[in-house]
Protein backbone atom coordinates (compact mmCIF):
# COMPACT_ATOMS: atom_id res chain seq x y z
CA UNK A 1 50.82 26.54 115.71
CA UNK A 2 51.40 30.02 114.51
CA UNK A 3 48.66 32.81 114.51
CA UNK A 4 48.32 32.79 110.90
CA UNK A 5 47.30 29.50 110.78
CA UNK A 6 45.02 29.67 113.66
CA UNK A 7 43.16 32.27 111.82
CA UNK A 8 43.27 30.27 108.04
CA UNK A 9 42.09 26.85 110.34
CA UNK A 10 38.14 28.20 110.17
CA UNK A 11 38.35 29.34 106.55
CA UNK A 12 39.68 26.19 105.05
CA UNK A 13 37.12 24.33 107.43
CA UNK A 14 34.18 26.57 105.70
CA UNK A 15 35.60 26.10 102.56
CA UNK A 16 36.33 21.98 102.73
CA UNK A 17 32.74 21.67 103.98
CA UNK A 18 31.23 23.85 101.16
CA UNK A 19 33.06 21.29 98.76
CA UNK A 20 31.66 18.27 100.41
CA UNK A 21 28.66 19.66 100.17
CA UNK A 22 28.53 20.28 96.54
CA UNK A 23 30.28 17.25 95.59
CA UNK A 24 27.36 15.23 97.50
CA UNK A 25 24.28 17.31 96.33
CA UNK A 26 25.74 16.30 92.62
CA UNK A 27 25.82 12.82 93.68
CA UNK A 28 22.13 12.92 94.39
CA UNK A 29 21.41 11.83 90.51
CA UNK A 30 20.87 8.05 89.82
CA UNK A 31 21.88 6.07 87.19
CA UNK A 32 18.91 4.43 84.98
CA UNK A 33 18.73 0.27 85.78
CA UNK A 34 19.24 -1.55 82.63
CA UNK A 35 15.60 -2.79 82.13
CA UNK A 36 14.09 -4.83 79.92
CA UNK A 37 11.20 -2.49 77.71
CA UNK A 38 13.21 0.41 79.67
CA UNK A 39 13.72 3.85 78.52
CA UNK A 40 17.24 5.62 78.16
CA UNK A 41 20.28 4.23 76.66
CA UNK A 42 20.70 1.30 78.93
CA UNK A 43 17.32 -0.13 78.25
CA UNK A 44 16.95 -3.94 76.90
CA UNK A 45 14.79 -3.64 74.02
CA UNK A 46 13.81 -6.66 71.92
CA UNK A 47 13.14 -6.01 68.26
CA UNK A 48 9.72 -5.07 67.48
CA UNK A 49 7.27 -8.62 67.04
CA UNK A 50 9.54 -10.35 69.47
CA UNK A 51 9.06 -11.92 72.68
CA UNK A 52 11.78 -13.75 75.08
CA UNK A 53 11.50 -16.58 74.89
CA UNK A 54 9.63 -19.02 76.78
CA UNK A 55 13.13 -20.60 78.31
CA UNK A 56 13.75 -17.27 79.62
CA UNK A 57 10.59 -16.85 81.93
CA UNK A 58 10.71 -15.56 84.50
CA UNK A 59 13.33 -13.27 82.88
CA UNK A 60 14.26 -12.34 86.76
CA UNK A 61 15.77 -15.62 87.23
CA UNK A 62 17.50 -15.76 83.70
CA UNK A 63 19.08 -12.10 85.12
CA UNK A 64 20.60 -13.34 87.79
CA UNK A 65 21.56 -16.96 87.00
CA UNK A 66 22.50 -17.09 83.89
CA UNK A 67 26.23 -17.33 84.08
CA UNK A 68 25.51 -20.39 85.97
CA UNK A 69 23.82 -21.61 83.42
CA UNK A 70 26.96 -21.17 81.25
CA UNK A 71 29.19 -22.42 83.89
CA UNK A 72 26.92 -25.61 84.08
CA UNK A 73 27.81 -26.46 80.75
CA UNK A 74 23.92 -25.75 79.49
CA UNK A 75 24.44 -23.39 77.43
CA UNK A 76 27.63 -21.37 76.21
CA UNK A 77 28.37 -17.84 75.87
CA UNK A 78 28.69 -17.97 71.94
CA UNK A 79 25.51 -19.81 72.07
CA UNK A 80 24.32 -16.55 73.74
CA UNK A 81 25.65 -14.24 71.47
CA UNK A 82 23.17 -16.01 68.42
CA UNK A 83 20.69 -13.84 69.96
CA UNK A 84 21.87 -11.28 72.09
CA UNK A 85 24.06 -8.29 70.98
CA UNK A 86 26.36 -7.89 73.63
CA UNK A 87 27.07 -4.04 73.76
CA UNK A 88 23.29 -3.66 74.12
CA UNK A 89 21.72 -6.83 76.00
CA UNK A 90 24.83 -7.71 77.58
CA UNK A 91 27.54 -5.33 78.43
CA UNK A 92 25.03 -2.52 79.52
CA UNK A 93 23.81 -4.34 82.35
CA UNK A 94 27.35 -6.24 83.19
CA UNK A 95 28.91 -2.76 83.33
CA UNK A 96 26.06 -1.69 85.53
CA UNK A 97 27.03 -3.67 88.21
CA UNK A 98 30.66 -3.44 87.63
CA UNK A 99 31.15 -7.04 86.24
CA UNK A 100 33.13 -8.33 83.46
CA UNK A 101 32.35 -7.72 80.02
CA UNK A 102 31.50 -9.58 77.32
CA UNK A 103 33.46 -10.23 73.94
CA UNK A 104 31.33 -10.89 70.93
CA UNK A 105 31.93 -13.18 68.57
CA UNK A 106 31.95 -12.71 64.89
């Protein structure tokens, strides 16, 4: 290896690391969870007077089982759709956790 390298080899190490450490400390912020009654944009908000639904209790299990429900053949997605908008009850929280979204239906 020449000399001038040599002496650029601790620079560029100072300066990589310096990087890495600013692209980290910028990772440091988290994303809001889409929540139901939540604050920020991705929050699930029901219109004023309205309650889920009794067949949704607990809504916990309805978050994390409902596309079996669909795939069960107990309900469908258009069904879905009568009642949920799906930029704002649906596709927040799908895009959340990186799955795929969902196409409304006119």
């Amino acid at each position: 290896m020449s000399t001038r390298l040599k002496g650029l080899t601790p620079f560029l190490v100072v300066v990589v690391s310096l990087l890495l450490m600013a692209a980290l400390m910028g990772c440091n912020e988290r994303v809001a969870k889409p929540e139901l009654k939540g604050e920020g944009p991705l929050a699930l908000k029901l219109p004023s007077g309205v309650l889920s639904p009794e067949y949704h209790q607990p809504v916990e299990y309805w978050k994390q089982h409902h596309m079996d429900l669909i795939k069960r053949g107990d309900y469908n997605k258009q069904e879905c759709t009568l009642c949920h908008d799906v930029h704002t009850s649906c596709n927040n929280c799908h895009e959340y956790v990186g799955v795929v979204t969902v196409e409304g239906y006119e």
